[in-house]
C-alpha atoms as a PDB file:
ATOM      1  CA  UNK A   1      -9.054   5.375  -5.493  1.00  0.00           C
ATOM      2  CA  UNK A   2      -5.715   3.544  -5.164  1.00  0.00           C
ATOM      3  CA  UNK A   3      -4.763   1.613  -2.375  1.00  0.00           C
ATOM      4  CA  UNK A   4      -2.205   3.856  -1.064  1.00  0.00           C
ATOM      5  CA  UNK A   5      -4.389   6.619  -1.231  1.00  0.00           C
ATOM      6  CA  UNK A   6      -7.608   5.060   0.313  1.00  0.00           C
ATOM      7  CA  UNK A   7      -4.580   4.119   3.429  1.00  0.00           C
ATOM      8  CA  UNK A   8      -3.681   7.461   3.466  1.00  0.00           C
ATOM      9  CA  UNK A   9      -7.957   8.879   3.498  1.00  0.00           C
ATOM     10  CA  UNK A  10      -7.937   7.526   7.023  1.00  0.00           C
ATOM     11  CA  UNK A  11      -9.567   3.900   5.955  1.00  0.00           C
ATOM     12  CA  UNK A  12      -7.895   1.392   8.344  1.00  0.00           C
ATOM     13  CA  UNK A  13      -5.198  -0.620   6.591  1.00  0.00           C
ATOM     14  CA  UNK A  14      -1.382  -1.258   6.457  1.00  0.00           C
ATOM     15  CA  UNK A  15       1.885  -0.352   4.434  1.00  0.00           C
ATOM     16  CA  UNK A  16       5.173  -1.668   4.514  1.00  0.00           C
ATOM     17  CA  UNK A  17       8.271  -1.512   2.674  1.00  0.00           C
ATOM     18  CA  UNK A  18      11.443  -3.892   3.134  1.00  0.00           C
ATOM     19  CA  UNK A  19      14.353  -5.274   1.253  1.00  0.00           C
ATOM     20  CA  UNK A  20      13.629  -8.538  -0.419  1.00  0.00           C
ATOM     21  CA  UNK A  21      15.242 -10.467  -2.907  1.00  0.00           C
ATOM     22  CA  UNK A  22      17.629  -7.804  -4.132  1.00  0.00           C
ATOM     23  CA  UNK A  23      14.790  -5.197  -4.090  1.00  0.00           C
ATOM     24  CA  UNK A  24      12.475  -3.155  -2.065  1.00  0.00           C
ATOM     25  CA  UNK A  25       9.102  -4.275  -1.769  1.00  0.00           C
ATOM     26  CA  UNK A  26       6.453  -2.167  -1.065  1.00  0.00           C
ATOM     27  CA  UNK A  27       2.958  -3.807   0.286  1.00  0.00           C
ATOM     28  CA  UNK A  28      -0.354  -2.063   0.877  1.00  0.00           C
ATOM     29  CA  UNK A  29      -3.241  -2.984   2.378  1.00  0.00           C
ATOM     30  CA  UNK A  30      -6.309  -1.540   2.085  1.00  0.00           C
ATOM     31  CA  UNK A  31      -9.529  -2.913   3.746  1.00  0.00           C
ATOM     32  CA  UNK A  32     -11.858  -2.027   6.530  1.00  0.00           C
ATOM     33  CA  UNK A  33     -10.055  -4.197   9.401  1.00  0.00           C
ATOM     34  CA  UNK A  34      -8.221  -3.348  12.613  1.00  0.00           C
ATOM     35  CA  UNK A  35      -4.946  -2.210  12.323  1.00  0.00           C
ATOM     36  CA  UNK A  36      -3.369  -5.329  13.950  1.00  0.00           C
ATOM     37  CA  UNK A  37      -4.753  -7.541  11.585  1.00  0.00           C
ATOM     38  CA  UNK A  38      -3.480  -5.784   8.760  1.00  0.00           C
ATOM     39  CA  UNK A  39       0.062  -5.602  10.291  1.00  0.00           C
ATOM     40  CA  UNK A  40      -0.757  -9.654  10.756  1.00  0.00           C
ATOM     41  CA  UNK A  41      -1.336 -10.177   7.463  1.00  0.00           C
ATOM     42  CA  UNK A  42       1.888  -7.863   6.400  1.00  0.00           C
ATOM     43  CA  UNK A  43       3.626  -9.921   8.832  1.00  0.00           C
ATOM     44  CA  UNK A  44       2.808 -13.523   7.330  1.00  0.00           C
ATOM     45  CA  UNK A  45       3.575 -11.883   3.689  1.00  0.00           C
ATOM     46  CA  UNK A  46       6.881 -10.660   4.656  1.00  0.00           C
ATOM     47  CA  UNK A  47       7.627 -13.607   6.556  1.00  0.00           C
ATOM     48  CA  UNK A  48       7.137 -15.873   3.526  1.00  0.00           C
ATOM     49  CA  UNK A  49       8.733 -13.469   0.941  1.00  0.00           C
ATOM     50  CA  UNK A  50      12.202 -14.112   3.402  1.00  0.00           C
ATOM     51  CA  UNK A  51      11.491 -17.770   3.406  1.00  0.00           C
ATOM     52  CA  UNK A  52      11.270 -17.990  -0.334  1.00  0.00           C
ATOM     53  CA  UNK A  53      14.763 -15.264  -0.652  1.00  0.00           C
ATOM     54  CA  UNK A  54      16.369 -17.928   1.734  1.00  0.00           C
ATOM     55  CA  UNK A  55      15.445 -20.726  -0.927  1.00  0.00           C
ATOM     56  CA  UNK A  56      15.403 -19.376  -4.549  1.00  0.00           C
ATOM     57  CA  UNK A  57      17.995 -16.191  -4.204  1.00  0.00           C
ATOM     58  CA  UNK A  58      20.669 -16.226  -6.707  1.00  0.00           C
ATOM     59  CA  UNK A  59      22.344 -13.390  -4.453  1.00  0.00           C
ATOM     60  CA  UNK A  60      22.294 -14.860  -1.761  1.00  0.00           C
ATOM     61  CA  UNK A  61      25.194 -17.143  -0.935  1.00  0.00           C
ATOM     62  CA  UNK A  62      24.217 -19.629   1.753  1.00  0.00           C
ATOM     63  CA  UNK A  63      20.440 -19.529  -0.495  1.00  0.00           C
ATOM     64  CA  UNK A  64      19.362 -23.497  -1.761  1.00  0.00           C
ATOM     65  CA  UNK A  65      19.970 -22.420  -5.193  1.00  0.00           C
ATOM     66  CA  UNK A  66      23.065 -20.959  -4.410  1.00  0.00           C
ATOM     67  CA  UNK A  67      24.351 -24.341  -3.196  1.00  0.00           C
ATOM     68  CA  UNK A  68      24.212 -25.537  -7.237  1.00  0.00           C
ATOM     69  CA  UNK A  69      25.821 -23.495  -8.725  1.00  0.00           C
END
């Protein structure tokens, strides 16, 4: 069973999609936890992804990388 699938059998879990580093991310998780946890755990995950956008984008103009070039 896939992970979007077992989500979608009623397991508890969590999915997300957002725009990240030029493209859309989608994140599932799939696990026997409560629902706020999973949307904690989405949270820290998306949270980072931003952080690292903010460092290593190339489209990003005000990114650390973008400073180099």
């Amino acid at each position: 069973m896939s992970a979007v699938s077992a989500v979608s059998a009623g397991r508890t879990g969590g999915h997300r999609v957002f725009p990240v580093m030029g493209t859309v991310a989608s994140l599932v998780v799939a696990d026997r936890v409560p629902a706020a946890r999973c949307e904690a755990a989405i949270d820290a995950v998306v949270v980072e992804l931003e952080r690292l956008e903010a460092r290593f984008s190339s489209y990003r103009a005000d990114s650390e990388v973008s400073r180099y070039d």
